[in-house]
C-alpha atoms as a PDB file:
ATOM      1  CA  UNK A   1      11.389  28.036   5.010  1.00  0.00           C
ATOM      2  CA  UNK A   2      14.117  27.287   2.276  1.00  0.00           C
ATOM      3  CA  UNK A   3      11.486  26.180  -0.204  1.00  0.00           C
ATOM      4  CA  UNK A   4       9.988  29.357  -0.171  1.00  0.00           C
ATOM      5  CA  UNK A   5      11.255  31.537  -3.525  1.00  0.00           C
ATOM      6  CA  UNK A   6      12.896  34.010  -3.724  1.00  0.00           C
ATOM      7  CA  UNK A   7      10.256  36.598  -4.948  1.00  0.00           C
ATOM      8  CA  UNK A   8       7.354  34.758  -2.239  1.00  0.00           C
ATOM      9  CA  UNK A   9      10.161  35.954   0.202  1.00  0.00           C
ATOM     10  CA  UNK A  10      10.674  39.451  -0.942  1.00  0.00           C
ATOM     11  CA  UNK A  11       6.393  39.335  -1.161  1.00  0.00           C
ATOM     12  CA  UNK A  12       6.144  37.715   2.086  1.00  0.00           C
ATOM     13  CA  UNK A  13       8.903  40.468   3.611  1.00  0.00           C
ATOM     14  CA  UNK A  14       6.797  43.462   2.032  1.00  0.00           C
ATOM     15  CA  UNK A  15       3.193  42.395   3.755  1.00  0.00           C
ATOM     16  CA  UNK A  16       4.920  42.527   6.780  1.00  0.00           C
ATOM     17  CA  UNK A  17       6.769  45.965   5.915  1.00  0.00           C
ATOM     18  CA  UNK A  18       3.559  47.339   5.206  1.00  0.00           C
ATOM     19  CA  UNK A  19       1.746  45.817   8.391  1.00  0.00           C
ATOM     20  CA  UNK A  20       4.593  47.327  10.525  1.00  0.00           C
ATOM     21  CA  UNK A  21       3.975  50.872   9.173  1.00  0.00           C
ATOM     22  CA  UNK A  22       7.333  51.353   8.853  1.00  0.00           C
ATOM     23  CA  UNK A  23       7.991  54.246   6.654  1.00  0.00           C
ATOM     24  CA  UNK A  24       9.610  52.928   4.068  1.00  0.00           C
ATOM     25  CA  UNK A  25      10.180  55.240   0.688  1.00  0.00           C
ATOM     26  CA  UNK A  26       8.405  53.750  -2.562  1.00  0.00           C
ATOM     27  CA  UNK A  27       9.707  53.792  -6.595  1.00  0.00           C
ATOM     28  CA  UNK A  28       8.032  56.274  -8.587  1.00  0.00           C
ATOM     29  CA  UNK A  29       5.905  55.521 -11.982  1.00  0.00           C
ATOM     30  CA  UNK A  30       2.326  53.890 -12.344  1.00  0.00           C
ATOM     31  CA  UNK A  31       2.828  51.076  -9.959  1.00  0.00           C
ATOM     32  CA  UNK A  32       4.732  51.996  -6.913  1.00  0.00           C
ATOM     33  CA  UNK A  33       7.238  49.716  -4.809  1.00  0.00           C
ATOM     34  CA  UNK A  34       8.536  49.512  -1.876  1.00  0.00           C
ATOM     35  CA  UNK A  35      12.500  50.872  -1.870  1.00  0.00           C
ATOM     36  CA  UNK A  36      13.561  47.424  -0.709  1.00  0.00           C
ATOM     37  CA  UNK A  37      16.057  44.821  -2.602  1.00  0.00           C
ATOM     38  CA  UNK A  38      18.184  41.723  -1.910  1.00  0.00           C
ATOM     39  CA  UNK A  39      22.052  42.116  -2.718  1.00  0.00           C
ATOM     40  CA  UNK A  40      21.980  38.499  -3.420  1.00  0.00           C
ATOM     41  CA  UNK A  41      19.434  36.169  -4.366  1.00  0.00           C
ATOM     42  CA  UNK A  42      19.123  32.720  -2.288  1.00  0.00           C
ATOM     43  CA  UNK A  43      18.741  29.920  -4.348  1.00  0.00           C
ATOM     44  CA  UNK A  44      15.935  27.789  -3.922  1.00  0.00           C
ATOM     45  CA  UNK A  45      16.032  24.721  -1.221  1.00  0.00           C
ATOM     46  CA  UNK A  46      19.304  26.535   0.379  1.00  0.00           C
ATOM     47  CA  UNK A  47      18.592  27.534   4.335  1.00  0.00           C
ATOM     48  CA  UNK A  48      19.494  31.307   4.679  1.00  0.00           C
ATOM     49  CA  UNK A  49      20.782  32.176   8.161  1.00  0.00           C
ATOM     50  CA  UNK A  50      22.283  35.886   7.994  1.00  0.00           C
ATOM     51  CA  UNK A  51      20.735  37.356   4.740  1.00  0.00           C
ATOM     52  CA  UNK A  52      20.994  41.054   4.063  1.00  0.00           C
ATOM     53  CA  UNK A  53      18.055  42.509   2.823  1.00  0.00           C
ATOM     54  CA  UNK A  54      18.118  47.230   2.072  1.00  0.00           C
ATOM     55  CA  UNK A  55      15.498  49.445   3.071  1.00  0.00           C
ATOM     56  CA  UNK A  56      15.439  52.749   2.035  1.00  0.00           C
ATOM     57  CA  UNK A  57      13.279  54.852   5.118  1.00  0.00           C
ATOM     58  CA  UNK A  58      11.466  58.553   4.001  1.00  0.00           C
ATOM     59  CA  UNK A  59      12.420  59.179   7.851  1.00  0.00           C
ATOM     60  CA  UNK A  60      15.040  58.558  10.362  1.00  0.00           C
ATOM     61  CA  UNK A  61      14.227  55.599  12.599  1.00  0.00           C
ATOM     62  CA  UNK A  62      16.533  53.716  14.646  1.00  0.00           C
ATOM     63  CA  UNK A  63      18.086  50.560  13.805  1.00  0.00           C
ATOM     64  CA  UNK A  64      16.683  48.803  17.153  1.00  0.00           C
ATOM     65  CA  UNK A  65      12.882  50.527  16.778  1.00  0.00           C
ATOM     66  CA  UNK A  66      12.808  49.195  13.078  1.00  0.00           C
ATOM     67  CA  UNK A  67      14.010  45.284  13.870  1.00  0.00           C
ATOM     68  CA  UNK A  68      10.944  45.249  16.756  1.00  0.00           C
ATOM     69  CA  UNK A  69       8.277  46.663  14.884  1.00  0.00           C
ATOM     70  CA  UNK A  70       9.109  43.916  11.856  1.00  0.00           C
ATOM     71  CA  UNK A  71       9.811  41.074  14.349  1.00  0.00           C
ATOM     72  CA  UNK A  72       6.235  41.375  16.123  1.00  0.00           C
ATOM     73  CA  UNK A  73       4.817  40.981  11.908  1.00  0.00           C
ATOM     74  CA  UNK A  74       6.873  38.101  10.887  1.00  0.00           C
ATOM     75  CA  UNK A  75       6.148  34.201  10.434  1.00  0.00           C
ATOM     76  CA  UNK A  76       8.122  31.626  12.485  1.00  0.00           C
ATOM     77  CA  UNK A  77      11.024  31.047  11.162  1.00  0.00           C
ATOM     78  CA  UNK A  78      11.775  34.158   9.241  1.00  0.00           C
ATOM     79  CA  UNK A  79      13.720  36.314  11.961  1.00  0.00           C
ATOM     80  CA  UNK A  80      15.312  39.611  12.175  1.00  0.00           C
ATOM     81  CA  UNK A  81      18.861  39.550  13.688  1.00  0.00           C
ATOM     82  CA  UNK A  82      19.785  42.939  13.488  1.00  0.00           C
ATOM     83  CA  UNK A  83      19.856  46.736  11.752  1.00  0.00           C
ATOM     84  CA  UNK A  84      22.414  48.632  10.812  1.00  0.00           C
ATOM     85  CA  UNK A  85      22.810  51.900   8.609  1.00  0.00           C
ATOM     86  CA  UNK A  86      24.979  51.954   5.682  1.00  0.00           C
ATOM     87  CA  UNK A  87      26.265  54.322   2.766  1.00  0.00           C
ATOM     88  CA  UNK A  88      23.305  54.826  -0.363  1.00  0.00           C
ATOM     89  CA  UNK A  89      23.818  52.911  -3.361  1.00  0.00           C
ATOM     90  CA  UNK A  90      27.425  51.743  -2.846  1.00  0.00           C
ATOM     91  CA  UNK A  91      26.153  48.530  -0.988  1.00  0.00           C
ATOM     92  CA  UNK A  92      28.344  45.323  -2.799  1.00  0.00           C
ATOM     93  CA  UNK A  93      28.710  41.638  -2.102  1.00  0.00           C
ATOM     94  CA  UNK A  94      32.484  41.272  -1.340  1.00  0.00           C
ATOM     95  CA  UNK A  95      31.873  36.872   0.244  1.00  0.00           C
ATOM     96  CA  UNK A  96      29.204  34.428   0.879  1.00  0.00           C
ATOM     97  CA  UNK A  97      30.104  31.751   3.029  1.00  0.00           C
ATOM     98  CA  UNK A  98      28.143  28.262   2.900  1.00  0.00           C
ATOM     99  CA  UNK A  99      28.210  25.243   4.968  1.00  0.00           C
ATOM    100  CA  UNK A 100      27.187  21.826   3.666  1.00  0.00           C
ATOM    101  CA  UNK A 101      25.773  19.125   6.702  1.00  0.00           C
ATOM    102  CA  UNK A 102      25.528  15.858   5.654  1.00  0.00           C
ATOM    103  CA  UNK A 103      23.225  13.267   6.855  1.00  0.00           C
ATOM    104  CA  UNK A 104      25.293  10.412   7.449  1.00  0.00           C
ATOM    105  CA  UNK A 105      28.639  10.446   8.671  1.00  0.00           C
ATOM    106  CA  UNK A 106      31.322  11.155   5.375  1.00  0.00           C
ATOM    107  CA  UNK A 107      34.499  12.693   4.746  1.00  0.00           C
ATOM    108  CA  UNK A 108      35.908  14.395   2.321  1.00  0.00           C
ATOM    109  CA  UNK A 109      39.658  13.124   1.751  1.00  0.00           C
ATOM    110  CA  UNK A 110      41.339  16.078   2.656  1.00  0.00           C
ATOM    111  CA  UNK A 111      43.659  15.218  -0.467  1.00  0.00           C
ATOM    112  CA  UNK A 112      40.730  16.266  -2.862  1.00  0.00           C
ATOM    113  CA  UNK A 113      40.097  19.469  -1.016  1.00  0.00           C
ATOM    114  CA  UNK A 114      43.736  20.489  -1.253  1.00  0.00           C
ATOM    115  CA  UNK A 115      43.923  19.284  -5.072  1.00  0.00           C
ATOM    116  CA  UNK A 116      40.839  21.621  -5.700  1.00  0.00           C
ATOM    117  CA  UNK A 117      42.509  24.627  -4.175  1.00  0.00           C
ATOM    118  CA  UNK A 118      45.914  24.378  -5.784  1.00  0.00           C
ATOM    119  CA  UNK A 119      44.308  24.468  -9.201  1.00  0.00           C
ATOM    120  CA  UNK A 120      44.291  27.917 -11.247  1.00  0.00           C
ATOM    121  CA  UNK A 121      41.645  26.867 -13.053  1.00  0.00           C
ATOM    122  CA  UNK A 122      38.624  24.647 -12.914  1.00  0.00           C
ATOM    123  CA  UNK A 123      35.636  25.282 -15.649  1.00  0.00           C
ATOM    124  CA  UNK A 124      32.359  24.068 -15.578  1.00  0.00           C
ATOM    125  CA  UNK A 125      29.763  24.510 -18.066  1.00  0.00           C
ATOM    126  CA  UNK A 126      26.112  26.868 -17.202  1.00  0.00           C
ATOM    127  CA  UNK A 127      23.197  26.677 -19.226  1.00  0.00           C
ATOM    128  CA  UNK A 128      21.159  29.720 -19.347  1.00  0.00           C
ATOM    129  CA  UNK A 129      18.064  30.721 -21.951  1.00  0.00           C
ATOM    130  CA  UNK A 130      19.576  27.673 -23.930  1.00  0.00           C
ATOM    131  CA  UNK A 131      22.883  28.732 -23.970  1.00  0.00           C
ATOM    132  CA  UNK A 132      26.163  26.704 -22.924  1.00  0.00           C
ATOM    133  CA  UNK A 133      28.631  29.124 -20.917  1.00  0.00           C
ATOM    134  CA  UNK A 134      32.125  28.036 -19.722  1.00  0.00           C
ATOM    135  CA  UNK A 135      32.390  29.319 -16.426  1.00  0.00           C
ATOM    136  CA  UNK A 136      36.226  29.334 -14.764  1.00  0.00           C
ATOM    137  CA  UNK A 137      35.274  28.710 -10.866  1.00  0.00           C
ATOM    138  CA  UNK A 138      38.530  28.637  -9.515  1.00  0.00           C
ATOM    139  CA  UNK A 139      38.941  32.556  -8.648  1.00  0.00           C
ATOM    140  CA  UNK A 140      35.778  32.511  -6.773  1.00  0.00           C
ATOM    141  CA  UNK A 141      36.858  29.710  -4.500  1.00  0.00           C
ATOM    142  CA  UNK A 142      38.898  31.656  -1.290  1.00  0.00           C
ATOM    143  CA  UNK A 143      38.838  28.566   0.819  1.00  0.00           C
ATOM    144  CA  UNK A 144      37.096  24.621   1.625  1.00  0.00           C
ATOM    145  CA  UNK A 145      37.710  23.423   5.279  1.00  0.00           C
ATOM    146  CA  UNK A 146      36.064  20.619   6.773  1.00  0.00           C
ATOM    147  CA  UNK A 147      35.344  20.165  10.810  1.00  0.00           C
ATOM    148  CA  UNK A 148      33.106  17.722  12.952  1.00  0.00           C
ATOM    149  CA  UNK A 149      31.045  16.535   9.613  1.00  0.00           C
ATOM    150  CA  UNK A 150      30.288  19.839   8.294  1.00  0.00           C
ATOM    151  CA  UNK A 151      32.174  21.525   5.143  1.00  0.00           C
ATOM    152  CA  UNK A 152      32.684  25.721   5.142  1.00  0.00           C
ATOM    153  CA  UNK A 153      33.004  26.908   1.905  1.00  0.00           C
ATOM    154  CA  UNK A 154      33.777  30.821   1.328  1.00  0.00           C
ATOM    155  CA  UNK A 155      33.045  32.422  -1.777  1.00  0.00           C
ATOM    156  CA  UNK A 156      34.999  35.753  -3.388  1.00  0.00           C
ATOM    157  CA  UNK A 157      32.056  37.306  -5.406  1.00  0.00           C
ATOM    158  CA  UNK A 158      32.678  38.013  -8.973  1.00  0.00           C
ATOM    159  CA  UNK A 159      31.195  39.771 -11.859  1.00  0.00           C
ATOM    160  CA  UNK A 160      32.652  37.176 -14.350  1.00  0.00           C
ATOM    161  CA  UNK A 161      30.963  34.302 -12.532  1.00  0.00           C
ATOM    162  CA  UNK A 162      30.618  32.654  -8.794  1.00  0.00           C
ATOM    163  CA  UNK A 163      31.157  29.201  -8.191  1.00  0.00           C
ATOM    164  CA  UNK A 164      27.753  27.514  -6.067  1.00  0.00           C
ATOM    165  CA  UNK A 165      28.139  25.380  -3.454  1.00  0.00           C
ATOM    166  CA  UNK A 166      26.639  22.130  -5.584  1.00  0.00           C
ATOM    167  CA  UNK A 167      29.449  22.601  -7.983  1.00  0.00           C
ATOM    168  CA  UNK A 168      32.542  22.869  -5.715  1.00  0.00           C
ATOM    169  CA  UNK A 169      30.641  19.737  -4.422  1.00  0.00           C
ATOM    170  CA  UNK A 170      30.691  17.669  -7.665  1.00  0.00           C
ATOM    171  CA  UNK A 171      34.518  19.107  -8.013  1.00  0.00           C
ATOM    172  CA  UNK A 172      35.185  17.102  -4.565  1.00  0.00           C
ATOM    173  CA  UNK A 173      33.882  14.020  -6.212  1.00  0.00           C
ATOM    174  CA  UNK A 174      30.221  14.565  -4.823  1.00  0.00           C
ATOM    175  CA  UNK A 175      27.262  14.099  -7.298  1.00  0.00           C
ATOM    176  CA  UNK A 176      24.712  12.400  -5.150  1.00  0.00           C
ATOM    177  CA  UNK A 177      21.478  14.527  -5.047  1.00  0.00           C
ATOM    178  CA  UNK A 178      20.894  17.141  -3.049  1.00  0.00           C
ATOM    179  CA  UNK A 179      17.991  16.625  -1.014  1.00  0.00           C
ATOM    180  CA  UNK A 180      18.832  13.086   0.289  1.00  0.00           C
ATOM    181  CA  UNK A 181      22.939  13.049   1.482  1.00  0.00           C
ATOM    182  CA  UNK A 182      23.554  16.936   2.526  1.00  0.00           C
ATOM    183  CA  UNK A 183      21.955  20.044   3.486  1.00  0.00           C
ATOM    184  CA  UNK A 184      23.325  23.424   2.344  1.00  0.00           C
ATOM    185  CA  UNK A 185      22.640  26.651   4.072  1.00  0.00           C
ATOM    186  CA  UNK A 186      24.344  30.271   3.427  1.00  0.00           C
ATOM    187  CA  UNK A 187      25.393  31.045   6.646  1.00  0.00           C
ATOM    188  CA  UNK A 188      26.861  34.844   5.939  1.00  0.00           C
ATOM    189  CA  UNK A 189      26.746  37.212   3.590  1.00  0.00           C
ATOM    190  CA  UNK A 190      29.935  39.929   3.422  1.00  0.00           C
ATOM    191  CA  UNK A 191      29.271  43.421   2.203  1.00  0.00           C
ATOM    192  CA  UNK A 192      31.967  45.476   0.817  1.00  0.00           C
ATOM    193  CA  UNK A 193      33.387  47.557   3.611  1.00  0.00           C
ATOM    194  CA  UNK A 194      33.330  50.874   1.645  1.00  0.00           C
ATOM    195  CA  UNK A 195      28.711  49.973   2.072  1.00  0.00           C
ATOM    196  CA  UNK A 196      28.974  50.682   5.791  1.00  0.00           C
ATOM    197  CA  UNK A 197      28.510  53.843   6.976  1.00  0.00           C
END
């Protein structure tokens, strides 16, 4: 399931929106949506396991009616954990919180971790439409803690740039690839308390 993009998800989550007959409100204009959105994309190859994803109903339905009818039209592997209602259009990422599983037994010298975190600064460099960006990571980082094999990393979102999980990696000294010495999966994703209603 994590090598499934990002818009095959959002298509694969609005066949089964539709199949449910859920009543879900659609945009306006010539070629009409479904009122649904992501706060936060997931990148591809990283293992979501509590994404948020907003629906906007034309009619009241209960939180518990709408995760069963969408369960019973889902594949395996793409669950619903739960519904809740929150405020309109003041929904905002406040943390994202990863964890990175290796597949061989290493360690992180806790040394590194703490030299990371006591830094003010620490700029990488983003390419984007051929452009070089210098991107100052540090303020994003909230914490790195390591237990039983597995790193937690926790994430402050920020308009001027979030750091990813592959680059607090490389900061720790890790630049093996991805797919062969650790798995990352996004195991939380914090909405601004003011989004809950």
């Amino acid at each position: 399931m994590r090598f499934i993009s990002h818009h095959d998800l959002m298509r694969l989550l609005e066949r089964a929106l539709r199949r449910a007959e859920l009543p879900i409100k659609m945009t306006q204009g010539f070629n009409p949506r479904l009122r649904m959105s992501f706060p936060l994309a997931l990148a591809l190859g990283i293992e979501g396991h509590e994404e948020i994803v907003e629906l906007e109903l034309s009619q009241w339905l209960s939180p518990k009616t709408l995760v069963e009818q969408l369960k019973a039209q889902l594949l395996e592997g793409l669950d619903i954990i739960s519904a809740e209602v929150i405020a309109p259009s003041s929904s905002r990422v406040e943390e994202i919180v990863y964890q990175v599983q290796f597949h061989s037994p290493q360690a992180i010298a806790p040394e590194k971790i703490e030299e990371l975190l006591n830094l003010k600064e620490y700029w990488t460099s983003r390419e984007r439409d051929g452009k070089k960006k210098a991107v100052n990571l540090r303020p994003s980082i909230r914490s790195v803690t390591q237990k039983d094999g597995c790193l937690e990393i926790r994430f402050k979102v920020l308009q001027e740039g979030t750091a990813r999980p592959e680059e607090v990696l490389e900061a720790l000294g890790l630049k093996s690839p991805l797919h062969t010495n650790f798995k990352i999966a996004r195991v939380k994703v914090l909405l601004s308390p003011l989004a809950v209603a």
